[in-house]
N, C-alpha and C. Protein backbone atom coordinates (compact mmCIF):
# COMPACT_ATOMS: atom_id res chain seq x y z
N UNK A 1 282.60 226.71 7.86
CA UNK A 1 283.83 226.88 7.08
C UNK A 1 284.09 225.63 6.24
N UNK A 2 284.83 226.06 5.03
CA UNK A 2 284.89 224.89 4.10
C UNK A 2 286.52 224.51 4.39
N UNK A 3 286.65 223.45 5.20
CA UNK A 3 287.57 222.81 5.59
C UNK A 3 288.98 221.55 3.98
N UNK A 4 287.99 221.48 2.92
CA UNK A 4 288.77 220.35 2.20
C UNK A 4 289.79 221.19 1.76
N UNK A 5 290.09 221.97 1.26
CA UNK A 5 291.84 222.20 0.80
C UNK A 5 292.77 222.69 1.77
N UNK A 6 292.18 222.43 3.16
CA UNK A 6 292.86 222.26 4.29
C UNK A 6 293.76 221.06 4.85
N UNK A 7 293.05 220.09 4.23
CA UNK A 7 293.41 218.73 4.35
C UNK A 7 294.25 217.91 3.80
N UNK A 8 294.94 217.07 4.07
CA UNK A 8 295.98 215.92 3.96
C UNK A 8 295.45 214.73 4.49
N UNK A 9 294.47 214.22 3.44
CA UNK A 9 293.49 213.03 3.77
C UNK A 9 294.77 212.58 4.05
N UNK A 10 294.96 211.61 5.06
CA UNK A 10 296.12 210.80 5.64
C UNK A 10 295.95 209.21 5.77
N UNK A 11 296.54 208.00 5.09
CA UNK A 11 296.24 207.19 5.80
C UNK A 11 297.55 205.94 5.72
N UNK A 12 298.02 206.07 7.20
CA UNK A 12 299.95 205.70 7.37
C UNK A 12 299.42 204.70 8.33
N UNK A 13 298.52 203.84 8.49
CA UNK A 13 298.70 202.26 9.08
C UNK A 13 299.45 201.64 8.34
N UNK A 14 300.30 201.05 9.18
CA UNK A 14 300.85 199.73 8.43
C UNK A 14 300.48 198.91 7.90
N UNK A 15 299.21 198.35 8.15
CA UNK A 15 298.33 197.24 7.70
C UNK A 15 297.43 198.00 6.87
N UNK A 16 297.68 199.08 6.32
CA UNK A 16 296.60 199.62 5.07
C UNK A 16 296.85 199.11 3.93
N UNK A 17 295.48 198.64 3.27
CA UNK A 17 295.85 197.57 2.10
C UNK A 17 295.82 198.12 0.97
N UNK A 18 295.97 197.77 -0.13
CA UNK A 18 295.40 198.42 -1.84
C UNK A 18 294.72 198.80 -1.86
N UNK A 19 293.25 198.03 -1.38
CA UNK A 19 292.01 198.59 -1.68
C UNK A 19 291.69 200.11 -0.74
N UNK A 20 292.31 199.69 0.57
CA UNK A 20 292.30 201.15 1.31
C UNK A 20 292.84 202.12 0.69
N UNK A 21 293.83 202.05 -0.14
CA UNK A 21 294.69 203.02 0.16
C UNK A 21 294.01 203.87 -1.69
N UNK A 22 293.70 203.13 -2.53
CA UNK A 22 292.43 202.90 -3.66
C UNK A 22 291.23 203.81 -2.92
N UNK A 23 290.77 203.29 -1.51
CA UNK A 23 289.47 204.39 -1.42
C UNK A 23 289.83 205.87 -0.85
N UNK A 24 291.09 206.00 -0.24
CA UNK A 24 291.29 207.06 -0.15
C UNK A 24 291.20 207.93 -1.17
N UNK A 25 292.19 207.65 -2.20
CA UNK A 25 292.54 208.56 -2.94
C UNK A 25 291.16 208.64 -3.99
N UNK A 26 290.34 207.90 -3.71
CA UNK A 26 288.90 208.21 -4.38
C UNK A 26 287.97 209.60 -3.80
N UNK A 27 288.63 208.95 -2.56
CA UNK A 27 287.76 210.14 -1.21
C UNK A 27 288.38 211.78 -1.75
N UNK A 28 289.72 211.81 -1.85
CA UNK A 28 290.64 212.72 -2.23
C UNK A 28 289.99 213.60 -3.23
N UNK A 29 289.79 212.69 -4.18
CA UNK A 29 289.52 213.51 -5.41
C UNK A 29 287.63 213.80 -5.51
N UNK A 30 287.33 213.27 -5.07
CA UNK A 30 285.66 213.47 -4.80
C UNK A 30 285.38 214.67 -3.45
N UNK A 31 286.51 215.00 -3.25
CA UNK A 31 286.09 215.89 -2.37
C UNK A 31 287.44 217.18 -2.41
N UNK A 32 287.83 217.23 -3.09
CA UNK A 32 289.46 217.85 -3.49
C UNK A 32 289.89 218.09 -2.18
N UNK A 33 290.54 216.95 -1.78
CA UNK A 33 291.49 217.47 -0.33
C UNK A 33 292.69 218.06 -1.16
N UNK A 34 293.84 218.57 -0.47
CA UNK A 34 295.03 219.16 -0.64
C UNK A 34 295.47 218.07 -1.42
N UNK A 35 296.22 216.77 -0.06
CA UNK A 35 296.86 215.90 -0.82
C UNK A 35 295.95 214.33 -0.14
N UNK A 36 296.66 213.50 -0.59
CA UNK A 36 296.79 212.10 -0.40
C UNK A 36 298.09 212.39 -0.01
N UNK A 37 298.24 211.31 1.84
CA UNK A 37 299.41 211.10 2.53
C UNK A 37 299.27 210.00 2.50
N UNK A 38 300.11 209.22 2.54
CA UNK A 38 300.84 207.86 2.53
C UNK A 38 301.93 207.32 3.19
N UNK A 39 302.67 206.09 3.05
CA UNK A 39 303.74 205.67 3.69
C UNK A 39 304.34 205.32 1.98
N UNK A 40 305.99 205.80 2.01
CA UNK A 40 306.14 205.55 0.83
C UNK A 40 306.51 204.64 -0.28
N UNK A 41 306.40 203.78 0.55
CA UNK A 41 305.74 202.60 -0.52
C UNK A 41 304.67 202.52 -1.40
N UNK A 42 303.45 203.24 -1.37
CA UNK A 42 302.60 203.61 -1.79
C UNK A 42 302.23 204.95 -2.97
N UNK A 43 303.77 205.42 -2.68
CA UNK A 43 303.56 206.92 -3.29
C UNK A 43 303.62 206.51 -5.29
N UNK A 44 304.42 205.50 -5.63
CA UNK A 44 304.09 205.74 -6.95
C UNK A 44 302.90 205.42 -7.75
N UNK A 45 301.91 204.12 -6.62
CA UNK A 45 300.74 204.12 -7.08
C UNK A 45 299.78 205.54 -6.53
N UNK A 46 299.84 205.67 -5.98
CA UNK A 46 299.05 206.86 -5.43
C UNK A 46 299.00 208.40 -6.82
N UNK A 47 300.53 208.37 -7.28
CA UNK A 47 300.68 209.44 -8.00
C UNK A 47 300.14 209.48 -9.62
N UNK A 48 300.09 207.93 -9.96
CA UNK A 48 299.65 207.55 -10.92
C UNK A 48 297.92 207.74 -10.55
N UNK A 49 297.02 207.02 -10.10
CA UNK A 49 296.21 207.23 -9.68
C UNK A 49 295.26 208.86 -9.46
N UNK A 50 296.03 210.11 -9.10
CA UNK A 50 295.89 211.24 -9.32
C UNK A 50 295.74 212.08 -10.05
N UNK A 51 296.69 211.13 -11.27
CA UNK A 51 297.21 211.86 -12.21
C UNK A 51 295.71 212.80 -13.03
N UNK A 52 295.81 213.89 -13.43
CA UNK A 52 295.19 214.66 -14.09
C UNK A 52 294.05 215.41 -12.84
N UNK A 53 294.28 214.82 -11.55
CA UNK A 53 293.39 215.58 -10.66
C UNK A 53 294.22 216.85 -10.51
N UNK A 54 293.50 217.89 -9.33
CA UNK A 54 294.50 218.92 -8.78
C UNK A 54 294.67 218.34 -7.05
N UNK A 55 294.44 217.02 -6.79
CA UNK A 55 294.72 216.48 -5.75
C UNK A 55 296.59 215.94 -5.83
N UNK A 56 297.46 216.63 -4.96
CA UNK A 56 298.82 216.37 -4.53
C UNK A 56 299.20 214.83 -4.15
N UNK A 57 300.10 213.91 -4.42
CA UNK A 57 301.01 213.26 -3.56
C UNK A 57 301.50 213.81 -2.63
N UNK A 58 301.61 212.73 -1.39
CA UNK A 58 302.75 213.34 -0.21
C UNK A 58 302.82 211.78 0.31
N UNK A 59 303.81 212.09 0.80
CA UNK A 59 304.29 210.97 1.80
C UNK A 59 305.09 211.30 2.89
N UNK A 60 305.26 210.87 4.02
CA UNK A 60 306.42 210.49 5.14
C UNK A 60 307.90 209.99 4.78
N UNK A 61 308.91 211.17 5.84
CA UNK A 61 310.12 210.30 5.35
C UNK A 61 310.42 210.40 6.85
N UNK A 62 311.49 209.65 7.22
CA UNK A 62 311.93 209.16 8.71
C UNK A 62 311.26 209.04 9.17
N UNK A 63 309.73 208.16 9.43
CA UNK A 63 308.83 208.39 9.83
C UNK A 63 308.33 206.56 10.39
N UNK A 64 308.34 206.78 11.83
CA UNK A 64 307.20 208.10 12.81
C UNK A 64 308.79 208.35 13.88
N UNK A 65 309.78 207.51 13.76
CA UNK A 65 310.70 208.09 15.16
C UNK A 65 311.38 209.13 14.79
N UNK A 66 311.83 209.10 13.88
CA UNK A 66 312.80 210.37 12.92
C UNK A 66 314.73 209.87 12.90
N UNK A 67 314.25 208.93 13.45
CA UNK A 67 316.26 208.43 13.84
C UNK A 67 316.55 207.75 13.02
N UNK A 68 316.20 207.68 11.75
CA UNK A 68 317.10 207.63 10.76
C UNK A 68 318.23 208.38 10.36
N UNK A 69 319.30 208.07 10.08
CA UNK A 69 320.47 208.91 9.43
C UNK A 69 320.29 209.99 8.71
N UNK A 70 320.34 210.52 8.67
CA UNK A 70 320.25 211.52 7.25
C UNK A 70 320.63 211.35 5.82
N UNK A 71 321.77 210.46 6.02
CA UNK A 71 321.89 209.62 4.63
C UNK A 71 320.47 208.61 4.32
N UNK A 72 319.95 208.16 4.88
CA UNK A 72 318.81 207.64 4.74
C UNK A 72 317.56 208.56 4.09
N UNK A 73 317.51 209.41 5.60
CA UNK A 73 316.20 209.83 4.60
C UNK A 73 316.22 210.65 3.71
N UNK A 74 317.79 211.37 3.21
CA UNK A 74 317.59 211.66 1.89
C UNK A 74 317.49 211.21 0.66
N UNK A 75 317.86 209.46 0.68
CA UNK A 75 317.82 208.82 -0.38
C UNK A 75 316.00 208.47 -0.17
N UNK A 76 315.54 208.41 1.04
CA UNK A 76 314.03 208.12 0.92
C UNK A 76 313.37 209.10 0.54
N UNK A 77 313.88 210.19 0.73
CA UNK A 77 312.87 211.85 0.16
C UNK A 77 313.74 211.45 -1.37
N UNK A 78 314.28 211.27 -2.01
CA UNK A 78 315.07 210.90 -3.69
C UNK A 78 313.80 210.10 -4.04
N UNK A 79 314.22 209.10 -3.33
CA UNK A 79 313.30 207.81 -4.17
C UNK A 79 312.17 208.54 -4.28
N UNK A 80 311.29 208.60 -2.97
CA UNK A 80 310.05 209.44 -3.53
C UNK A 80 309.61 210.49 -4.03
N UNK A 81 310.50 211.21 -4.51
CA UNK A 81 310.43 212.09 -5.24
C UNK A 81 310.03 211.91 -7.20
N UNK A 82 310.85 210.78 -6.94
CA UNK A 82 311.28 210.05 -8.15
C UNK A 82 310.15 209.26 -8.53
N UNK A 83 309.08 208.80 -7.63
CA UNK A 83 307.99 208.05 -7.70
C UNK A 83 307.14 208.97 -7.75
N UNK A 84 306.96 210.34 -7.71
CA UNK A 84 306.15 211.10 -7.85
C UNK A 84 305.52 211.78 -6.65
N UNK A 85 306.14 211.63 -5.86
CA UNK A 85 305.78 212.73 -4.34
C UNK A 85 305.70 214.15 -4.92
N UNK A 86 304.90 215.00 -4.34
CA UNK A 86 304.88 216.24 -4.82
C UNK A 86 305.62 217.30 -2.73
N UNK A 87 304.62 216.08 -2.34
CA UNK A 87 304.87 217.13 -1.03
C UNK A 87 305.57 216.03 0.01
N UNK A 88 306.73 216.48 1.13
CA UNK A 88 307.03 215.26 1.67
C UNK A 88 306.86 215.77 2.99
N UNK A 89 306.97 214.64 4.04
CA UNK A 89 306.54 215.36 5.41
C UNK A 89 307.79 214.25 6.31
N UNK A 90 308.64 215.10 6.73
CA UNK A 90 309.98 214.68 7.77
C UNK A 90 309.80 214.78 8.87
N UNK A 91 310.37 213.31 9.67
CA UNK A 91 310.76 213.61 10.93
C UNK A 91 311.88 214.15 11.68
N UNK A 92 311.85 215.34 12.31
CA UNK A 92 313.22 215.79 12.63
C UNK A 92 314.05 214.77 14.17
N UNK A 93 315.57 215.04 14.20
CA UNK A 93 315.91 214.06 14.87
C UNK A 93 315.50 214.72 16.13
N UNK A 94 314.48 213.49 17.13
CA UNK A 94 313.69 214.38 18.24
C UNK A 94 314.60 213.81 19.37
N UNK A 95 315.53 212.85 19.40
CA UNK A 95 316.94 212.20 20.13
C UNK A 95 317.57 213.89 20.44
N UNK A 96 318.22 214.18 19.63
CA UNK A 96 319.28 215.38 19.33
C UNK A 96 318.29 216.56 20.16
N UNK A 97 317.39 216.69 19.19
CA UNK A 97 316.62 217.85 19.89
C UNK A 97 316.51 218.01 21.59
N UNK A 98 316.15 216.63 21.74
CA UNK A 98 316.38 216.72 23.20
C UNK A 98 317.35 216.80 24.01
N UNK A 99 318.69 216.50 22.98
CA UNK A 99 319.76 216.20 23.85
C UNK A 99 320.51 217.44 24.00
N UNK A 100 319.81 218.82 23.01
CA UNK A 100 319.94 220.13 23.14
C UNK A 100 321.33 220.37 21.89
N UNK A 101 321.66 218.80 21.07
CA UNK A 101 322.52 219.15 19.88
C UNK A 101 321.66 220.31 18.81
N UNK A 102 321.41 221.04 18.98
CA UNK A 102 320.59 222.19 18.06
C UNK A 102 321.26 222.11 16.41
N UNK A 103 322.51 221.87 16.40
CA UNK A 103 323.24 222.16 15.05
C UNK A 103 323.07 220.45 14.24
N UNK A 104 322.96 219.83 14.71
CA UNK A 104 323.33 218.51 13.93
C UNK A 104 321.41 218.19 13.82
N UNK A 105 320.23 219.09 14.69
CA UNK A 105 318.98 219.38 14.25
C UNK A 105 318.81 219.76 12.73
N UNK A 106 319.35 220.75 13.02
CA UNK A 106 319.26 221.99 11.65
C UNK A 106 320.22 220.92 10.46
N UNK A 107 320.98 220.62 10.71
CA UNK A 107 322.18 219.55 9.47
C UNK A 107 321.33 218.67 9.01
N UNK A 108 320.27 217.74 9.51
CA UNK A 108 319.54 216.69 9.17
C UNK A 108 318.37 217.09 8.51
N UNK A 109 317.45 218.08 8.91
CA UNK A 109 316.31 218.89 7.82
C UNK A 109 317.20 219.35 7.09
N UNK A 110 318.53 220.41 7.26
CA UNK A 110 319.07 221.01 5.94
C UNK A 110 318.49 220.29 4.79
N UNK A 111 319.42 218.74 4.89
CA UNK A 111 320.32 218.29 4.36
C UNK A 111 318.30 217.51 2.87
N UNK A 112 317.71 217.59 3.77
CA UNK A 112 316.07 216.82 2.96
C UNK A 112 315.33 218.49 2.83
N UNK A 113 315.33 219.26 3.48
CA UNK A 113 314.89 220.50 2.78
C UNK A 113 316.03 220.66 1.42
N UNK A 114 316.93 220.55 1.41
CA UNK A 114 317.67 221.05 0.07
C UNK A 114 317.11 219.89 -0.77
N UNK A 115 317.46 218.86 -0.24
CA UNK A 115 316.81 217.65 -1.99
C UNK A 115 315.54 218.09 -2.85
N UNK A 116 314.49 218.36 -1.62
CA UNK A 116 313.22 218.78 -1.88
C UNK A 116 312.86 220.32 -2.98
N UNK A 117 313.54 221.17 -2.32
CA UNK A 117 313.66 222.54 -2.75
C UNK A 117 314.22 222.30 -4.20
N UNK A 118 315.33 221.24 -4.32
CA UNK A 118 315.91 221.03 -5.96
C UNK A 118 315.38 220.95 -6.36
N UNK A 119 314.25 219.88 -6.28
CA UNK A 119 313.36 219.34 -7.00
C UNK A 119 311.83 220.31 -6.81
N UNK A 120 311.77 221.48 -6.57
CA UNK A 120 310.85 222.19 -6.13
C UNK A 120 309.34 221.30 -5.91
N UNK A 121 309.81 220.76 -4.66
CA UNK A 121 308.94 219.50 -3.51
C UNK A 121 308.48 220.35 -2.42
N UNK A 122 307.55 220.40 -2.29
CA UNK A 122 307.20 221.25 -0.67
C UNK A 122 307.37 220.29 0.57
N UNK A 123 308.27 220.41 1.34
CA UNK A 123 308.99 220.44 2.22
C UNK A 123 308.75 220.22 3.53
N UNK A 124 307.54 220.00 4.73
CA UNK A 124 306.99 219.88 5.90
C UNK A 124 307.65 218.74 6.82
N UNK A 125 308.16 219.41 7.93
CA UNK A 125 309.42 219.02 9.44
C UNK A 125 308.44 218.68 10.40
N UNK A 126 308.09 217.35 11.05
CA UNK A 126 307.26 217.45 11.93
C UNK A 126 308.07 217.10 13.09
N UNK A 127 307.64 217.68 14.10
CA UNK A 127 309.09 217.95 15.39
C UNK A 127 308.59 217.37 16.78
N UNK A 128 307.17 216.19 16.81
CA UNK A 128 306.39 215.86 17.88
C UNK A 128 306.66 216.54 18.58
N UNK A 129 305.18 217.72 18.77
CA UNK A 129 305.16 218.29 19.51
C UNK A 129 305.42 217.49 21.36
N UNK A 130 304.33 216.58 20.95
CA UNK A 130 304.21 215.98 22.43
C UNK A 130 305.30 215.34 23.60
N UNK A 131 306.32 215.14 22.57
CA UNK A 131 307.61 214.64 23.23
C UNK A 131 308.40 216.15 24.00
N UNK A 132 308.33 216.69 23.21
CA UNK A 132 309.26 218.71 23.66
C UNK A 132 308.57 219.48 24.90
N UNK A 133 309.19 220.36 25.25
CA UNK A 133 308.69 221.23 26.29
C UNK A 133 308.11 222.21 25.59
N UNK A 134 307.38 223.41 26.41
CA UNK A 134 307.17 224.62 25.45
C UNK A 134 308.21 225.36 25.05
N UNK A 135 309.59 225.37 25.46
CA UNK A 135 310.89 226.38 25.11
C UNK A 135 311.23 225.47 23.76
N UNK A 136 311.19 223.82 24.46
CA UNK A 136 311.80 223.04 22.45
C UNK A 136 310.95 223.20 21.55
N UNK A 137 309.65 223.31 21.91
CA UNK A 137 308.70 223.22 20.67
C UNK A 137 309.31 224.55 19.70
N UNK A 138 309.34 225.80 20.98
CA UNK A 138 309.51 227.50 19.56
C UNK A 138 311.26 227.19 19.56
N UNK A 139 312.25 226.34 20.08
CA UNK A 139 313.38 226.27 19.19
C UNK A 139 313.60 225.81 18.38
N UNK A 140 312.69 224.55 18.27
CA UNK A 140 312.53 223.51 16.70
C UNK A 140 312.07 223.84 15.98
N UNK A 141 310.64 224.98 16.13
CA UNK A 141 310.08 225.86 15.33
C UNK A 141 311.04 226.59 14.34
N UNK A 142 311.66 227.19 15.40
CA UNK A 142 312.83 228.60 14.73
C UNK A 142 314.13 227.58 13.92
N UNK A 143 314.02 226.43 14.44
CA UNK A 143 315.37 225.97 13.19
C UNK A 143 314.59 225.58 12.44
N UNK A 144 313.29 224.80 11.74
CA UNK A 144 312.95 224.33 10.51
C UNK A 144 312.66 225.55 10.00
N UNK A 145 312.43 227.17 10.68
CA UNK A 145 312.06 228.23 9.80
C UNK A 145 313.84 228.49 9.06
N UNK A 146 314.42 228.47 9.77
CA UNK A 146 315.85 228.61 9.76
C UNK A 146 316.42 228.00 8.35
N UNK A 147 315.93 226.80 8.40
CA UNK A 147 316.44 225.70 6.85
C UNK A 147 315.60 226.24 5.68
N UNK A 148 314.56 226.92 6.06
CA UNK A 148 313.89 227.46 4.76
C UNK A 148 312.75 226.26 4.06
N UNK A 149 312.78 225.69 5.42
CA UNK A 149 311.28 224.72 5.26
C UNK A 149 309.80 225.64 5.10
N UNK A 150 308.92 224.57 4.09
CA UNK A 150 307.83 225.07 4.11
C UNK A 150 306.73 224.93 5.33
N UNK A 151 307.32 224.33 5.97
CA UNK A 151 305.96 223.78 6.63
C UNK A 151 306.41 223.35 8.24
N UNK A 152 306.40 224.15 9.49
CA UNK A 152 306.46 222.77 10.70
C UNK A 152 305.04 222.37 10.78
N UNK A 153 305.28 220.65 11.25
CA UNK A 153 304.40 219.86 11.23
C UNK A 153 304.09 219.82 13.28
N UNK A 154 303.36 219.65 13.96
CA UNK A 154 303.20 219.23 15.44
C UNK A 154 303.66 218.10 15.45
N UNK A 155 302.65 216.72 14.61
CA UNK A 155 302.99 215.37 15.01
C UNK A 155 303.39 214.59 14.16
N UNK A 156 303.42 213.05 14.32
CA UNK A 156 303.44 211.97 13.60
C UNK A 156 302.05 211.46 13.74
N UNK A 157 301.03 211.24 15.11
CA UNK A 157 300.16 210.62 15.15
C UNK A 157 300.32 209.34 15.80
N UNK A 158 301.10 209.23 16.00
CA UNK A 158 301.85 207.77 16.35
C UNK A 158 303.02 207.84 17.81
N UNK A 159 302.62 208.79 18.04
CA UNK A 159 303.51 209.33 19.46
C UNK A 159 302.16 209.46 20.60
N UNK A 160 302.50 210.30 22.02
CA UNK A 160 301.98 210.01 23.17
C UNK A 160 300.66 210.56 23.07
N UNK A 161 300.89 211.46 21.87
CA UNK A 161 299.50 212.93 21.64
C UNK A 161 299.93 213.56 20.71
N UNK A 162 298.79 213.91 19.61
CA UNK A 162 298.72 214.69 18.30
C UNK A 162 299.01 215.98 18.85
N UNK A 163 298.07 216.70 17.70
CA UNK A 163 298.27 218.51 17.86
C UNK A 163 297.50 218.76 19.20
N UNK A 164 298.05 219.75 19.53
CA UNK A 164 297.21 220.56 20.43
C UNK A 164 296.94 221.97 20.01
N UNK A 165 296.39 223.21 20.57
CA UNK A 165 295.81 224.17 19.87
C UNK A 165 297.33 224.93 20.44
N UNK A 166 297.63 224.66 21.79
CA UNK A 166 298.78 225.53 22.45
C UNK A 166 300.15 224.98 21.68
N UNK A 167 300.27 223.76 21.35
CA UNK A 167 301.24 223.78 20.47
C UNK A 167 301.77 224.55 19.45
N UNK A 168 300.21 224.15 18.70
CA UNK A 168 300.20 225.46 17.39
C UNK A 168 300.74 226.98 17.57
N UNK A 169 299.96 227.26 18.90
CA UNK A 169 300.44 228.65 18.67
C UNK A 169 301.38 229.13 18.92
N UNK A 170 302.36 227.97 19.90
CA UNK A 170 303.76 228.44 19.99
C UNK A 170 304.46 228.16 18.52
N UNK A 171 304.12 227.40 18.50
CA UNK A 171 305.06 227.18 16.74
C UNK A 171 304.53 228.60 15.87
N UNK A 172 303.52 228.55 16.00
CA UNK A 172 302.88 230.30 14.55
C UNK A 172 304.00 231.25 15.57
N UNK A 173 303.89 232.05 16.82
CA UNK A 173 304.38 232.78 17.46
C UNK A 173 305.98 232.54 16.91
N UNK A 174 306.36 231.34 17.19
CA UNK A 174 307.79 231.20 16.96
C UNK A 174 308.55 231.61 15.70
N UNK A 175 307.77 231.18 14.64
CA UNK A 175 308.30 231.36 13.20
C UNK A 175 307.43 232.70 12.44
N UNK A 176 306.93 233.33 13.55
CA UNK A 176 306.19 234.91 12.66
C UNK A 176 307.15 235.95 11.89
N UNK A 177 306.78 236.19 11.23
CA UNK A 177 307.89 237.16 10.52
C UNK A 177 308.66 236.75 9.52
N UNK A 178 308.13 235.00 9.26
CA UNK A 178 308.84 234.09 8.43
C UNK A 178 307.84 233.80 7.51
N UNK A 179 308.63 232.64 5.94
CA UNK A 179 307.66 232.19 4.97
C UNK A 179 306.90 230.85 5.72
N UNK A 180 307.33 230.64 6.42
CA UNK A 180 307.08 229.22 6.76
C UNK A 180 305.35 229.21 7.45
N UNK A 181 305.17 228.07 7.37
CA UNK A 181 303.36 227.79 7.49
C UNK A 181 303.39 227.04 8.74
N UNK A 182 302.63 226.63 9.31
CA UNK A 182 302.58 225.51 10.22
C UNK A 182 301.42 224.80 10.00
N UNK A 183 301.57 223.05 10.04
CA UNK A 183 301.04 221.98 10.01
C UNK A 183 300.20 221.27 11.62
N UNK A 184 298.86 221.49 11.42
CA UNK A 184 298.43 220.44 12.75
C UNK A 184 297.83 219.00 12.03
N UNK A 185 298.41 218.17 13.12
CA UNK A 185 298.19 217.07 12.26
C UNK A 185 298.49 215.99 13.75
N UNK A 186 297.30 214.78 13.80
CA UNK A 186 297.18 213.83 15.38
C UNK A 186 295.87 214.13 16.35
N UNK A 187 294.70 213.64 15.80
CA UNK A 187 293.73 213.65 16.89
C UNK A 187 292.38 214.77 16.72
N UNK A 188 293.22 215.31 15.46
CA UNK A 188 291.57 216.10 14.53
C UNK A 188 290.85 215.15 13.79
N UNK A 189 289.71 215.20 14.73
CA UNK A 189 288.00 214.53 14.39
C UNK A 189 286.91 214.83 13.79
N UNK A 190 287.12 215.81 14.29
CA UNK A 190 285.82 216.92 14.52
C UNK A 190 286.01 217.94 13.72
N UNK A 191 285.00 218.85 12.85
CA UNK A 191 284.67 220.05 12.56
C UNK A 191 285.40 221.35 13.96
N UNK A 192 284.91 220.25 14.67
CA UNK A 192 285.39 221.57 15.68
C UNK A 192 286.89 221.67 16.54
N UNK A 193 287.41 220.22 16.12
CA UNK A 193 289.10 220.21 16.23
C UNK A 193 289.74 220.99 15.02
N UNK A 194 288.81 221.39 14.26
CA UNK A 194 289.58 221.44 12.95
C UNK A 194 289.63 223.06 12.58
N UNK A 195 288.31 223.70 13.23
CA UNK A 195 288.44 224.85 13.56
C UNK A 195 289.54 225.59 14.22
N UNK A 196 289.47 224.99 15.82
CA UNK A 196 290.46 225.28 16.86
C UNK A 196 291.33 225.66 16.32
N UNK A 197 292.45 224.25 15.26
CA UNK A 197 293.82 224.47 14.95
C UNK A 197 293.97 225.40 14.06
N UNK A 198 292.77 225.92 12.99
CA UNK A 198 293.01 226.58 12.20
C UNK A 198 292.91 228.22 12.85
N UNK A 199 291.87 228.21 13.55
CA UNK A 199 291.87 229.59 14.56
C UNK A 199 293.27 229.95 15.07
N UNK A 200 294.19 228.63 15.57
CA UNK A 200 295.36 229.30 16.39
C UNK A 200 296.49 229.42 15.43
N UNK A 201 295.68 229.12 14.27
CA UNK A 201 297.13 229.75 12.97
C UNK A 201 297.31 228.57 12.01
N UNK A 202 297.07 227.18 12.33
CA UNK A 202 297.78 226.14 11.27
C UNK A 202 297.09 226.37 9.70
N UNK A 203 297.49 226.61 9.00
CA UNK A 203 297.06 226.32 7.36
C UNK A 203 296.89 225.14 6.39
N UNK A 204 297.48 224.10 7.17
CA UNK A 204 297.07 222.71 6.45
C UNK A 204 296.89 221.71 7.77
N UNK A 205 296.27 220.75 7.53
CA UNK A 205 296.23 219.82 8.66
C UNK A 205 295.99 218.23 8.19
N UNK A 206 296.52 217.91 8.98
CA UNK A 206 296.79 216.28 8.53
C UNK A 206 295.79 215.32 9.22
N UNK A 207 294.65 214.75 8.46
CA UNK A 207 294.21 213.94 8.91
C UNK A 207 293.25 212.58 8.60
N UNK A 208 293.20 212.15 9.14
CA UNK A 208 292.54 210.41 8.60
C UNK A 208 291.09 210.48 8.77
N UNK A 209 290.56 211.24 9.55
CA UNK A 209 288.93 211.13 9.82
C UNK A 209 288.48 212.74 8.68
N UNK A 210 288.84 212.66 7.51
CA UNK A 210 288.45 213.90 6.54
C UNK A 210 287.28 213.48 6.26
N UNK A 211 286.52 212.66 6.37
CA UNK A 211 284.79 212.78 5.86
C UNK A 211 284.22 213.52 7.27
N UNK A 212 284.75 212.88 8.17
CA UNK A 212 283.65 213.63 9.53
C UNK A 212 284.25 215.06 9.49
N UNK A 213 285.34 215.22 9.09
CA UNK A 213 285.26 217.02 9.61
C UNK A 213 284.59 217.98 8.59
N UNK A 214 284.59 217.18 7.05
CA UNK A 214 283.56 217.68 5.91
C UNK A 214 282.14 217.38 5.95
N UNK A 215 281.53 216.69 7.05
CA UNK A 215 279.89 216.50 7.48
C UNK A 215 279.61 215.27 6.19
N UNK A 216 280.83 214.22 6.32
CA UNK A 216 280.32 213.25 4.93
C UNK A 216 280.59 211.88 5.30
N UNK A 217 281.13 211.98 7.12
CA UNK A 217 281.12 210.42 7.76
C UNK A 217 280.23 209.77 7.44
């Protein structure tokens, strides 16, 4: 299977430099992944850099804990928007979620799914899987389908454990019958991690090792 417009070459170290962040988006376009992900500091060179490919910007907002305000990360989904993000990827508040506040969940994606949608930005809620039970994973599911998000995401990558395949499929199960897509993204390596997630339903996937799952490590 031809895995690249599956992909969200990803690369959100902190210590990723120019020149890294320069060979990605080389990798990107020499191999047409979806998008180039970033941290968004990076997003207006990145977008410039693209320019005239059919390779996407994206970046992270509240990202990797998600406990930013919501006044926050909507001025950070603004700014990068404004720098040329095409696609953005949110952390939902995973505090609240746990604390079973369900409504002030849904108020905080609202509030960055609507900026996004203005600006017709595609939209992706990542809800760490690995922190939730299986009942929070399909309720966080059902509220980012709820806000009229494009996309739930599983991870950050930066939590206890990426995607899993059973994650996925509670999230597809959860939001069926909806527009919404689901994102695996944390700990795909392999051709054959990359299968798995796509077998149990995900349609895009986020990841940093995109030459080994295209046979071009």
């Amino acid at each position: 299977m031809e895995f690249n417009n599956y992909i969200d070459h990803t690369l959100l170290a902190p210590e990723a430099t120019e020149e890294q962040i320069e060979r990605i988006v080389k990798e990107a376009m020499d191999n047409n992944f979806h998008t180039v992900m970033i941290n968004p500091y990076w997003v207006e060179k990145v977008h410039l850099l693209l320019k005239g490919s059919s390779v996407k910007t994206a970046c992270v907002i509240g990202f990797p804990l998600g406990a930013n305000t919501t006044k926050i990360k909507v001025a950070e989904a603004t700014d990068a928007i404004e720098n040329g993000a095409d696609e953005l990827d949110m952390v939902m508040n995973i505090g609240e979620m746990k604390s079973g506040h369900l409504d002030k969940v849904e108020q905080d994606i609202q509030a960055v799914v609507d900026v996004c949608h203005q600006n017709k930005r595609v939209i992706k809620v990542i809800i760490e899987t690995c922190l939730l039970t299986d009942d929070e994973i399909e309720a966080a599911a059902k509220i980012v389908a709820k806000t009229g998000a494009d996309f739930v995401k599983t991870s950050t990558g930066f939590s206890t454990q990426g995607a899993t395949v059973h994650a996925v499929e509670i999230m597809v199960q959860a939001v069926k019958g909806t527009s919404m897509a689901v994102k695996a993204s944390g700990g795909i390596h392999t051709p054959e991690d990359a299968q798995a997630m796509i077998d149990a339903g995900a349609t895009r996937l986020g990841v940093s090792h995109s030459l080994a799952i295209i046979g071009k490590a």
